[in-house]
PDB file of N, CA and C in Angstrom:
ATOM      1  N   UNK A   1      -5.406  -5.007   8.360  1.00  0.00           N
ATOM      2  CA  UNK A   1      -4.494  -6.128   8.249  1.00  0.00           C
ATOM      3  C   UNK A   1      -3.063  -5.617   8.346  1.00  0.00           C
ATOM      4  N   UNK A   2      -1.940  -6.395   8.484  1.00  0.00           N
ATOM      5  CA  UNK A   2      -0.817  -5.812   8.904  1.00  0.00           C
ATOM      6  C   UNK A   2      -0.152  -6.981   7.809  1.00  0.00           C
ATOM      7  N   UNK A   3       1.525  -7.117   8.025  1.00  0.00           N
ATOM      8  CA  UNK A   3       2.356  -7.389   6.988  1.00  0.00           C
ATOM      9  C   UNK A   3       2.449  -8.859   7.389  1.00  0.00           C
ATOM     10  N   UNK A   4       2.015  -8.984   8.659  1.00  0.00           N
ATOM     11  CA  UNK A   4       1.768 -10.299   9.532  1.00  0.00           C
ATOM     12  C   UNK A   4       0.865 -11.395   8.652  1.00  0.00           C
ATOM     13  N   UNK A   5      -0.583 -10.538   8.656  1.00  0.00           N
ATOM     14  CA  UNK A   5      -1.363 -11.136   7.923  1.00  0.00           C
ATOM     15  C   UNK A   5      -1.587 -11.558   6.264  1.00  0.00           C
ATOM     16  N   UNK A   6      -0.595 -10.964   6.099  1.00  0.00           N
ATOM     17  CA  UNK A   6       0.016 -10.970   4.326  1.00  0.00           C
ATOM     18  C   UNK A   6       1.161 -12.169   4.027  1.00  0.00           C
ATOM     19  N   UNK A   7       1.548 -12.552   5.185  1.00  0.00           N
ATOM     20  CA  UNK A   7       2.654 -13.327   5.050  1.00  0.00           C
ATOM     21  C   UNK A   7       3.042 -14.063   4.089  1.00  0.00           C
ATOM     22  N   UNK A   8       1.966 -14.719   3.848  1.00  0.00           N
ATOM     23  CA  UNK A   8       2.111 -16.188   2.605  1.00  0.00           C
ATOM     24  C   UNK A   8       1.994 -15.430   1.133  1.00  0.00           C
ATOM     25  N   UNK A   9       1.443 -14.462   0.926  1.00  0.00           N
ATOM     26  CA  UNK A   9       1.292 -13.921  -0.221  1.00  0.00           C
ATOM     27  C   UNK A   9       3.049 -12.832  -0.453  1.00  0.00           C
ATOM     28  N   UNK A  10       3.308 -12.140   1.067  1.00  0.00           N
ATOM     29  CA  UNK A  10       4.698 -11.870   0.808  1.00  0.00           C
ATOM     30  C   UNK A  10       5.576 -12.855   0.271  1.00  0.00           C
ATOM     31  N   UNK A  11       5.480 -14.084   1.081  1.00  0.00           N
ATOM     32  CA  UNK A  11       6.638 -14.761   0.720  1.00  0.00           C
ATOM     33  C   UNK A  11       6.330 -15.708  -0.701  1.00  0.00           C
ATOM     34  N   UNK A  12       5.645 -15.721  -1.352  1.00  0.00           N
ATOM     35  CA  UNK A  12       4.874 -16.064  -2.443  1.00  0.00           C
ATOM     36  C   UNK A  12       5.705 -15.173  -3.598  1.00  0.00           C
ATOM     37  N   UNK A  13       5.322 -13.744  -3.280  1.00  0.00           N
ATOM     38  CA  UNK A  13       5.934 -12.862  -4.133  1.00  0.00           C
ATOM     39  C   UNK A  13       7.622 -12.406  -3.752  1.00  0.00           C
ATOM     40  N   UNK A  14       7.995 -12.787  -2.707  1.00  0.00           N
ATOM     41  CA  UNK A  14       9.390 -12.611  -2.594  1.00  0.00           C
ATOM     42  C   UNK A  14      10.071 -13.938  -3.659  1.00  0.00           C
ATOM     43  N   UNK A  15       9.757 -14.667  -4.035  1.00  0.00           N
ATOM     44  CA  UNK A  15      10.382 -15.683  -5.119  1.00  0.00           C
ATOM     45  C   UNK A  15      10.348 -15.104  -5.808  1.00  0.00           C
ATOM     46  N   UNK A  16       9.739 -13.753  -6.463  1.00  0.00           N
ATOM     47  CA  UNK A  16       9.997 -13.500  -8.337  1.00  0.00           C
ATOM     48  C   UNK A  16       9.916 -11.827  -8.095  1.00  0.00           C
ATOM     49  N   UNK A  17       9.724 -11.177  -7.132  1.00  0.00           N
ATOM     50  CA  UNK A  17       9.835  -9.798  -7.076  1.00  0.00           C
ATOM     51  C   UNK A  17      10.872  -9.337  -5.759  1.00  0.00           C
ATOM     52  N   UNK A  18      11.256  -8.244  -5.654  1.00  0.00           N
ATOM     53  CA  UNK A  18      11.674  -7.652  -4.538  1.00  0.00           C
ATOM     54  C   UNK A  18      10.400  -6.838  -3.754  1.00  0.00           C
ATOM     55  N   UNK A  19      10.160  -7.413  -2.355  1.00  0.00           N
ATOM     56  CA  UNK A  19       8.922  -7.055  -1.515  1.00  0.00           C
ATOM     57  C   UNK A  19       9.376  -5.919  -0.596  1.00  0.00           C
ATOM     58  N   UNK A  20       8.207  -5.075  -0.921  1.00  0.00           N
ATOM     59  CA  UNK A  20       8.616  -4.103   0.561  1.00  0.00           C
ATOM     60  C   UNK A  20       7.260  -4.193   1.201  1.00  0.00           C
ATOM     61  N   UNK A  21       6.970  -4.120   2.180  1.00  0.00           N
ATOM     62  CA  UNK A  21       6.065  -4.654   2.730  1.00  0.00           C
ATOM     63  C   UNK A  21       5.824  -3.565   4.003  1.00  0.00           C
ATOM     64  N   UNK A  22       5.111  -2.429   3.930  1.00  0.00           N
ATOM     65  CA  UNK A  22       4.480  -1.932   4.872  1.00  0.00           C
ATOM     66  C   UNK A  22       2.904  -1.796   5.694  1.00  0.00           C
ATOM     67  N   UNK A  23       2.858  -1.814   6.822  1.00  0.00           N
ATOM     68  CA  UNK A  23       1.988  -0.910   7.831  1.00  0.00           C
ATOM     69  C   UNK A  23       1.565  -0.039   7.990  1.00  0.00           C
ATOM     70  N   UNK A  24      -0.110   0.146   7.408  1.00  0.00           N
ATOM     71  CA  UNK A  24      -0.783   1.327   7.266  1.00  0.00           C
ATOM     72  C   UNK A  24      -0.897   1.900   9.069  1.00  0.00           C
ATOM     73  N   UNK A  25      -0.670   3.264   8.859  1.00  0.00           N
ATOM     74  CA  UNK A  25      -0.607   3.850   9.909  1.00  0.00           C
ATOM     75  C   UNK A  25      -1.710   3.162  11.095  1.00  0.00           C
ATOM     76  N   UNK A  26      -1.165   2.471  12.184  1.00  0.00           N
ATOM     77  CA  UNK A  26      -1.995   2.113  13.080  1.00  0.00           C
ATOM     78  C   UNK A  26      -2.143   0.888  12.968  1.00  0.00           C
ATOM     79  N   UNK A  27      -1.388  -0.205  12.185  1.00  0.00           N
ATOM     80  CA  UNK A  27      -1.746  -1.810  11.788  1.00  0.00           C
ATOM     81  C   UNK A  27      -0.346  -2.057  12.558  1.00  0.00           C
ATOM     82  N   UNK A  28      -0.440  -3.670  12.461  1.00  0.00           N
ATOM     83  CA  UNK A  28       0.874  -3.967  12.614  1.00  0.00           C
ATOM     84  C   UNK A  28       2.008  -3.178  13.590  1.00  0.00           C
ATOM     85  N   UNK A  29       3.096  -3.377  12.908  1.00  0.00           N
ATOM     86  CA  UNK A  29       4.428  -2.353  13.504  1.00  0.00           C
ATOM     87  C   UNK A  29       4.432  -1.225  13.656  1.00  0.00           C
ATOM     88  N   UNK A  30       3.377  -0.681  12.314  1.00  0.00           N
ATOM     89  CA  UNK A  30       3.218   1.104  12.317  1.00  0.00           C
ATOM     90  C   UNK A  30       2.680   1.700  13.534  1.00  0.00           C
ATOM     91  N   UNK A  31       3.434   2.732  14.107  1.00  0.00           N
ATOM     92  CA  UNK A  31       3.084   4.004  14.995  1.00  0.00           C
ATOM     93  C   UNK A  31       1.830   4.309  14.510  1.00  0.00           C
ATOM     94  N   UNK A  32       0.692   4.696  15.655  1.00  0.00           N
ATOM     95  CA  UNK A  32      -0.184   5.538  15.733  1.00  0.00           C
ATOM     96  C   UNK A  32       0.215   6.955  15.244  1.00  0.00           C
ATOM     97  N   UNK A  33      -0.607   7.659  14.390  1.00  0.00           N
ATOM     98  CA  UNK A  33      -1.034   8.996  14.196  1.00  0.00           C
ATOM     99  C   UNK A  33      -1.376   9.826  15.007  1.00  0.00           C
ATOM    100  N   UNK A  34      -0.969  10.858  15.022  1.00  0.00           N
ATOM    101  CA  UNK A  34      -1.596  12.167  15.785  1.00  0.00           C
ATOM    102  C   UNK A  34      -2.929  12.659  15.086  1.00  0.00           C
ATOM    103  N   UNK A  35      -2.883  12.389  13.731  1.00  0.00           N
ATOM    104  CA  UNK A  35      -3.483  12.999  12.974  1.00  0.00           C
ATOM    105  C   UNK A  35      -4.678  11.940  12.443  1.00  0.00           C
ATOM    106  N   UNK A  36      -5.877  12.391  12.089  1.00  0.00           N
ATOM    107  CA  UNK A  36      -6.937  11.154  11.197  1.00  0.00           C
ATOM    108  C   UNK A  36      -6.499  10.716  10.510  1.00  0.00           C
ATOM    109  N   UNK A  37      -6.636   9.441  10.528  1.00  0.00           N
ATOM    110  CA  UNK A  37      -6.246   8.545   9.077  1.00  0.00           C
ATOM    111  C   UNK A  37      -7.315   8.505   8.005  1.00  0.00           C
ATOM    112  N   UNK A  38      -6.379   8.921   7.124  1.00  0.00           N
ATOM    113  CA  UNK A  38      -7.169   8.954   5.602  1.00  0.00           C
ATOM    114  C   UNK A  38      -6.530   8.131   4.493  1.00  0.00           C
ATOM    115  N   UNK A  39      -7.281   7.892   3.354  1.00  0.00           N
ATOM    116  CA  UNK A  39      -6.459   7.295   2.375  1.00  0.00           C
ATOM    117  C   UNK A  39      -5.949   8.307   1.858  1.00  0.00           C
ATOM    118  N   UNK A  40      -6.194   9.571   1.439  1.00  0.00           N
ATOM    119  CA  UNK A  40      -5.106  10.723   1.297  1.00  0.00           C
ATOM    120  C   UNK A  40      -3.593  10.690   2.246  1.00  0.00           C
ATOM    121  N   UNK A  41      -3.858  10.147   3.247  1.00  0.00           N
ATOM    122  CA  UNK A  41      -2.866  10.202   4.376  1.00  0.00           C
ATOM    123  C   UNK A  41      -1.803   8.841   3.701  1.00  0.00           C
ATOM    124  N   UNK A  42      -3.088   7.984   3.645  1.00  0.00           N
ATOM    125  CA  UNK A  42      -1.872   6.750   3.144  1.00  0.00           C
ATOM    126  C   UNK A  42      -1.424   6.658   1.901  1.00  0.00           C
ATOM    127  N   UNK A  43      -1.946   7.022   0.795  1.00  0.00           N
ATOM    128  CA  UNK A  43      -1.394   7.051   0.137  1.00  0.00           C
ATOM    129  C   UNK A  43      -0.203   8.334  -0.131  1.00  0.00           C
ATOM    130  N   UNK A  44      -0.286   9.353   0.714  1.00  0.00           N
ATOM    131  CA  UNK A  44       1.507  10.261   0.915  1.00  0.00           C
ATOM    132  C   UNK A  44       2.544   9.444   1.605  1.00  0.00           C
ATOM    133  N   UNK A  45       1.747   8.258   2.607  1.00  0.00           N
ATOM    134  CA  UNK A  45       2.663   7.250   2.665  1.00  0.00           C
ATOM    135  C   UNK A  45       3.573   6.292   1.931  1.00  0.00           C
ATOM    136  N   UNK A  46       2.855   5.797   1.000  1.00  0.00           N
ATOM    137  CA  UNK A  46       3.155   5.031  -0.006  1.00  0.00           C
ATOM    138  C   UNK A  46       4.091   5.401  -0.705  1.00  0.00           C
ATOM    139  N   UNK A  47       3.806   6.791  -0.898  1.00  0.00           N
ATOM    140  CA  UNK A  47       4.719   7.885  -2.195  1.00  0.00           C
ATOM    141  C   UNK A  47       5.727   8.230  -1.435  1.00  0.00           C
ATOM    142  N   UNK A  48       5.771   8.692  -0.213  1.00  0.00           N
ATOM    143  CA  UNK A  48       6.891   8.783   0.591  1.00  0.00           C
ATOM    144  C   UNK A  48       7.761   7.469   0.760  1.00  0.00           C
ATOM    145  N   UNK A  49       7.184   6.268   1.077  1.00  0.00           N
ATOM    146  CA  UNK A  49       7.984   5.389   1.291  1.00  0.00           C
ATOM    147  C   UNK A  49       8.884   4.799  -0.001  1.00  0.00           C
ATOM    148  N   UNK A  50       8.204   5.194  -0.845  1.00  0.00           N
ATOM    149  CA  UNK A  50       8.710   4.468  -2.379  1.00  0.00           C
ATOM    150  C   UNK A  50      10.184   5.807  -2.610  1.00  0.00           C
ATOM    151  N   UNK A  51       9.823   7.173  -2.730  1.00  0.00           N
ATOM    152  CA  UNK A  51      10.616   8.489  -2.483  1.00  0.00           C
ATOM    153  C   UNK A  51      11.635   7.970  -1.825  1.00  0.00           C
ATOM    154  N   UNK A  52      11.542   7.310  -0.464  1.00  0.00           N
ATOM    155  CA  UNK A  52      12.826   7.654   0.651  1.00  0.00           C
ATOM    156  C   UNK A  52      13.894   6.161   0.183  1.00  0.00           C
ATOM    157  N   UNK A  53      13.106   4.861  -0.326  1.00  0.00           N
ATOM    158  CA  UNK A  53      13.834   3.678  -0.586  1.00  0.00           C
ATOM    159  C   UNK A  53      14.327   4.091  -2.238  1.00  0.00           C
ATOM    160  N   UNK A  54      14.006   5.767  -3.276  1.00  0.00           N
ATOM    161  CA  UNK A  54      14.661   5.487  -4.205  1.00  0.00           C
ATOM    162  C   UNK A  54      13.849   4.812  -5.298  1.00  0.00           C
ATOM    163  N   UNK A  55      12.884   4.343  -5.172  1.00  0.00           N
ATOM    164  CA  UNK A  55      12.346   3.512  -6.338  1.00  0.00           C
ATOM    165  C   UNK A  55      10.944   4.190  -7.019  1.00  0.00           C
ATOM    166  N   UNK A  56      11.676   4.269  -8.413  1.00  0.00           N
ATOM    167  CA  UNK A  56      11.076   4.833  -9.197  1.00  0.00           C
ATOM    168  C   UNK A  56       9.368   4.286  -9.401  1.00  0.00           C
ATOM    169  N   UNK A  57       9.813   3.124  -9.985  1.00  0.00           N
ATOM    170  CA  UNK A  57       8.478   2.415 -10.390  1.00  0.00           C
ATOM    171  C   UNK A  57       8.388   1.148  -9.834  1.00  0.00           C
ATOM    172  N   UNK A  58       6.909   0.448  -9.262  1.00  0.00           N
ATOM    173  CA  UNK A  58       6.660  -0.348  -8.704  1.00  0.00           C
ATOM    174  C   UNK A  58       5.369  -0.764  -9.078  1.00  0.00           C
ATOM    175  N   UNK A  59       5.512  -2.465  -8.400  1.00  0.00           N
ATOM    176  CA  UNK A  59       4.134  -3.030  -8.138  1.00  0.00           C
ATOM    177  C   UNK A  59       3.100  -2.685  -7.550  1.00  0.00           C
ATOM    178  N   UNK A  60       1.708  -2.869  -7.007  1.00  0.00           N
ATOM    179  CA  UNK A  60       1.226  -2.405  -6.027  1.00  0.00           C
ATOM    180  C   UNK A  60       0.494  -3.567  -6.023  1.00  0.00           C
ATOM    181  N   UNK A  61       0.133  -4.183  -4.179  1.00  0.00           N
ATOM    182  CA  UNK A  61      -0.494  -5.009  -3.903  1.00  0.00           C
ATOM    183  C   UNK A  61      -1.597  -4.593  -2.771  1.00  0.00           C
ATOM    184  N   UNK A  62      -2.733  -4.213  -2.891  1.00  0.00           N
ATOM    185  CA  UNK A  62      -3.551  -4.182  -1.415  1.00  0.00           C
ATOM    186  C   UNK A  62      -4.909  -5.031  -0.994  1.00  0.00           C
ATOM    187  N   UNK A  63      -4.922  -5.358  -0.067  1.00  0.00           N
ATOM    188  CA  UNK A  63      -5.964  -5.734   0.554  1.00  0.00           C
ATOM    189  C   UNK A  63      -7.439  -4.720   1.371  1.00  0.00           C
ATOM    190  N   UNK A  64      -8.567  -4.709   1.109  1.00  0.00           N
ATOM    191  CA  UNK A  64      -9.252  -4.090   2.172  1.00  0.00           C
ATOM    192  C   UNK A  64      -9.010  -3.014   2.047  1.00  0.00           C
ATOM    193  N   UNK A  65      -8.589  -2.025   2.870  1.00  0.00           N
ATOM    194  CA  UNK A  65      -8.284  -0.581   3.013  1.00  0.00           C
ATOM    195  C   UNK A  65      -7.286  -0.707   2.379  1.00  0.00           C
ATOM    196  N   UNK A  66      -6.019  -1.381   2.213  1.00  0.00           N
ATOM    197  CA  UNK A  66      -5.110  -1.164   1.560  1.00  0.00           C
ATOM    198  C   UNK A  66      -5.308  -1.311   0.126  1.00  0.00           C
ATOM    199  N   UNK A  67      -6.482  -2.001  -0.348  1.00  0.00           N
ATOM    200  CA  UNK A  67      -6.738  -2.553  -1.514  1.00  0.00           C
ATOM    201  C   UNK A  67      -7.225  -0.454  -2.127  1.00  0.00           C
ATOM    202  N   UNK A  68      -7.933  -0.363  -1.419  1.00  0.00           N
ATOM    203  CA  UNK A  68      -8.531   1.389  -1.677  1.00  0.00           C
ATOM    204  C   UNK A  68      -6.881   2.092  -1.677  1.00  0.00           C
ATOM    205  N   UNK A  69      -6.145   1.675  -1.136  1.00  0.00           N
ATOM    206  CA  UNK A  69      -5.164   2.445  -0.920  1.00  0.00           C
ATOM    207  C   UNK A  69      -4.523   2.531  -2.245  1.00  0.00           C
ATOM    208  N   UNK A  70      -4.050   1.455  -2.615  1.00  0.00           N
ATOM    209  CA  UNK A  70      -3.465   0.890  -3.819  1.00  0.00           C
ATOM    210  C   UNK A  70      -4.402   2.074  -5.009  1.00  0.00           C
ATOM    211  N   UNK A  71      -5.829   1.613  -5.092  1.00  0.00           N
ATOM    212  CA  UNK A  71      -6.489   1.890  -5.998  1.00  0.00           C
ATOM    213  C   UNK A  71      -6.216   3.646  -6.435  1.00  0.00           C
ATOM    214  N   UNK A  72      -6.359   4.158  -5.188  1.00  0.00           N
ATOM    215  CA  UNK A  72      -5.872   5.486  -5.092  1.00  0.00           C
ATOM    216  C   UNK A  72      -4.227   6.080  -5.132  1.00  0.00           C
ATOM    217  N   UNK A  73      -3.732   5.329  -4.839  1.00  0.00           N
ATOM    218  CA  UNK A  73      -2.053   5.580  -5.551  1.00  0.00           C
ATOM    219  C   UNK A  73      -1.924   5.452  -7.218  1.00  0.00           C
ATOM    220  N   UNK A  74      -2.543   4.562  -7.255  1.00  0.00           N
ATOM    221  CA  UNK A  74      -2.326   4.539  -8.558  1.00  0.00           C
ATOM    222  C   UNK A  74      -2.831   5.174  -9.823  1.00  0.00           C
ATOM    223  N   UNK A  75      -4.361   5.544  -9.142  1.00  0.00           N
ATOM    224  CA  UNK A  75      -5.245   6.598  -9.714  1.00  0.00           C
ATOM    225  C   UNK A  75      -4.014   8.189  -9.407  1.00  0.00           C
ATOM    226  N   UNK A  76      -3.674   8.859  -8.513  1.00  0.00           N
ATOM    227  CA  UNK A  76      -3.084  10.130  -8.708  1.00  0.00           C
ATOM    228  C   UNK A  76      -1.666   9.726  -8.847  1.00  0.00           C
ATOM    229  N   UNK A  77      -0.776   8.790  -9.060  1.00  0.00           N
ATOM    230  CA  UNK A  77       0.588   8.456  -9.186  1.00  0.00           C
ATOM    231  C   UNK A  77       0.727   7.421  -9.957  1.00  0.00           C
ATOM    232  N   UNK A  78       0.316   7.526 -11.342  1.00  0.00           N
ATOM    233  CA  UNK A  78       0.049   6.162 -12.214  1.00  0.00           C
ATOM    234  C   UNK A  78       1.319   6.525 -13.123  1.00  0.00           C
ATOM    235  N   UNK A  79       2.216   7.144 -13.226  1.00  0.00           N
ATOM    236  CA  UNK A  79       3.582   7.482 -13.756  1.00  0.00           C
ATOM    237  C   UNK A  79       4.453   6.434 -12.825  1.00  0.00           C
ATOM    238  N   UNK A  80       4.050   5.889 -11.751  1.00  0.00           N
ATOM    239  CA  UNK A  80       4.887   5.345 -10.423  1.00  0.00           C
ATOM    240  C   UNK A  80       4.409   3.862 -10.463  1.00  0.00           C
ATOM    241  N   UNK A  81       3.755   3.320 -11.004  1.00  0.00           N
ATOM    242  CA  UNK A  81       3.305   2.196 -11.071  1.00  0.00           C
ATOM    243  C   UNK A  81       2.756   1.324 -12.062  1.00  0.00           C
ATOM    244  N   UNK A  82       3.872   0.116 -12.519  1.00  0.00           N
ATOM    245  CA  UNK A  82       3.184  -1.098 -13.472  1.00  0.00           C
ATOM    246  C   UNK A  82       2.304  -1.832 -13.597  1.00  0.00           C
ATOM    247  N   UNK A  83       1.905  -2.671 -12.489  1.00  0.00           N
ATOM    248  CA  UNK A  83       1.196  -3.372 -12.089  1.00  0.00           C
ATOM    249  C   UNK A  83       0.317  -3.524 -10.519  1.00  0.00           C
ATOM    250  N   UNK A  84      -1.005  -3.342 -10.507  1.00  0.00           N
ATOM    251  CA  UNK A  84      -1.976  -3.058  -9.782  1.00  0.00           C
ATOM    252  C   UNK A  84      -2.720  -4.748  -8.873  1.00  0.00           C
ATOM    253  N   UNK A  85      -2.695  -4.662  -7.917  1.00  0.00           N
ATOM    254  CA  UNK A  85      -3.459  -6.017  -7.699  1.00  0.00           C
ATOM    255  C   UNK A  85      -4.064  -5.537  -5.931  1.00  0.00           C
ATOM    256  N   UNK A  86      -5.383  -5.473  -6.172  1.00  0.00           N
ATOM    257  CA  UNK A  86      -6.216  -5.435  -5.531  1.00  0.00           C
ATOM    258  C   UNK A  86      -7.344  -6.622  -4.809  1.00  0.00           C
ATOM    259  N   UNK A  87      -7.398  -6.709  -3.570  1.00  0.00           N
ATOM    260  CA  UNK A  87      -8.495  -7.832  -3.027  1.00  0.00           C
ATOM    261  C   UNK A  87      -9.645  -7.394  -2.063  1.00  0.00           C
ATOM    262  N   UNK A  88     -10.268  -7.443  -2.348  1.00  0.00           N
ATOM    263  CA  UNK A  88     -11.647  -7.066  -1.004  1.00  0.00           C
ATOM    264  C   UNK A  88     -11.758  -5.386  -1.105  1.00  0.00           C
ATOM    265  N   UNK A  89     -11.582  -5.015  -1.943  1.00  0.00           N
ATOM    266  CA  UNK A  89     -11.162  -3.317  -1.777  1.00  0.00           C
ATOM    267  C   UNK A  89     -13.320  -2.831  -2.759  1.00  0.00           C
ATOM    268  N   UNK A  90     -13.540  -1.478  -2.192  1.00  0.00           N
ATOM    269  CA  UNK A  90     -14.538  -1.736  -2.351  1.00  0.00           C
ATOM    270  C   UNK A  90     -14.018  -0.408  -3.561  1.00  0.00           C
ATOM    271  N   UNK A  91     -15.520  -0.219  -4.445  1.00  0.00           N
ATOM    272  CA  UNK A  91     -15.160   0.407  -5.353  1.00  0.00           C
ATOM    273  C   UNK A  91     -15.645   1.567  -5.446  1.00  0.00           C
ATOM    274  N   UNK A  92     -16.483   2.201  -4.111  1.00  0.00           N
ATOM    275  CA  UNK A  92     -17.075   3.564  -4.508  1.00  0.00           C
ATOM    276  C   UNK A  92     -17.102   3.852  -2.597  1.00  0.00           C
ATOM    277  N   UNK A  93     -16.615   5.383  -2.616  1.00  0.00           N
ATOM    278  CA  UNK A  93     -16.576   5.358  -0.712  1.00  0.00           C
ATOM    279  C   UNK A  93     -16.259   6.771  -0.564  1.00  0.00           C
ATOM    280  N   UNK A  94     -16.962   7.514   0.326  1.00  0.00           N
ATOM    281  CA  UNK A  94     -16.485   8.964   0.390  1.00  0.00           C
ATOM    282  C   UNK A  94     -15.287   9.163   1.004  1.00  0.00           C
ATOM    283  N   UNK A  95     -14.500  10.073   1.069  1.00  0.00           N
ATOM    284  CA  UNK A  95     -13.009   9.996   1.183  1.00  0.00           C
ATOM    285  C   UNK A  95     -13.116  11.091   2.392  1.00  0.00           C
TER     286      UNK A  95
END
């Protein structure tokens, strides 16, 4: 899914939070990889993107793969994050 397909739930949460809203490598706007995509991969994304905009602590919202994504940011970077919200994300998957 891309930031496209999130739309109504972005703009849902842009009334009471500040949204940043990215593209897992290969969705949406995001550039293709040279490299395999992993949720190890995306979630150095996540941590990078939060790193380069400055922000300490945040929400996390994912769907699907992003929903695993989320789950796993927050599992090794739970100093970085308040609140967790996950949809369709499955709960057991070899990495």
């Amino acid at each position: 899914m891309s930031r496209e397909d999130m739309r109504v739930q972005i703009e849902y949460f842009s009334e009471f939070y500040q949204v940043v809203a990215l593209d897992a490598r290969g969705q949406g706007r995001s550039t293709s990889s040279p490299t395999a995509i992993s949720y190890q991969a995306m979630v150095s994304d996540v941590i990078g993107l939060l790193d380069h905009l400055k922000i300490e602590k945040a929400s996390i919202f994912g769907q699907s793969d992003g929903g695993i994504t989320a789950l796993l940011t927050t599992h090794y970077h739970p100093e970085r994050f308040e609140k967790l919200i996950i949809h369709g994300a499955i709960s057991n998957y070899n990495a």
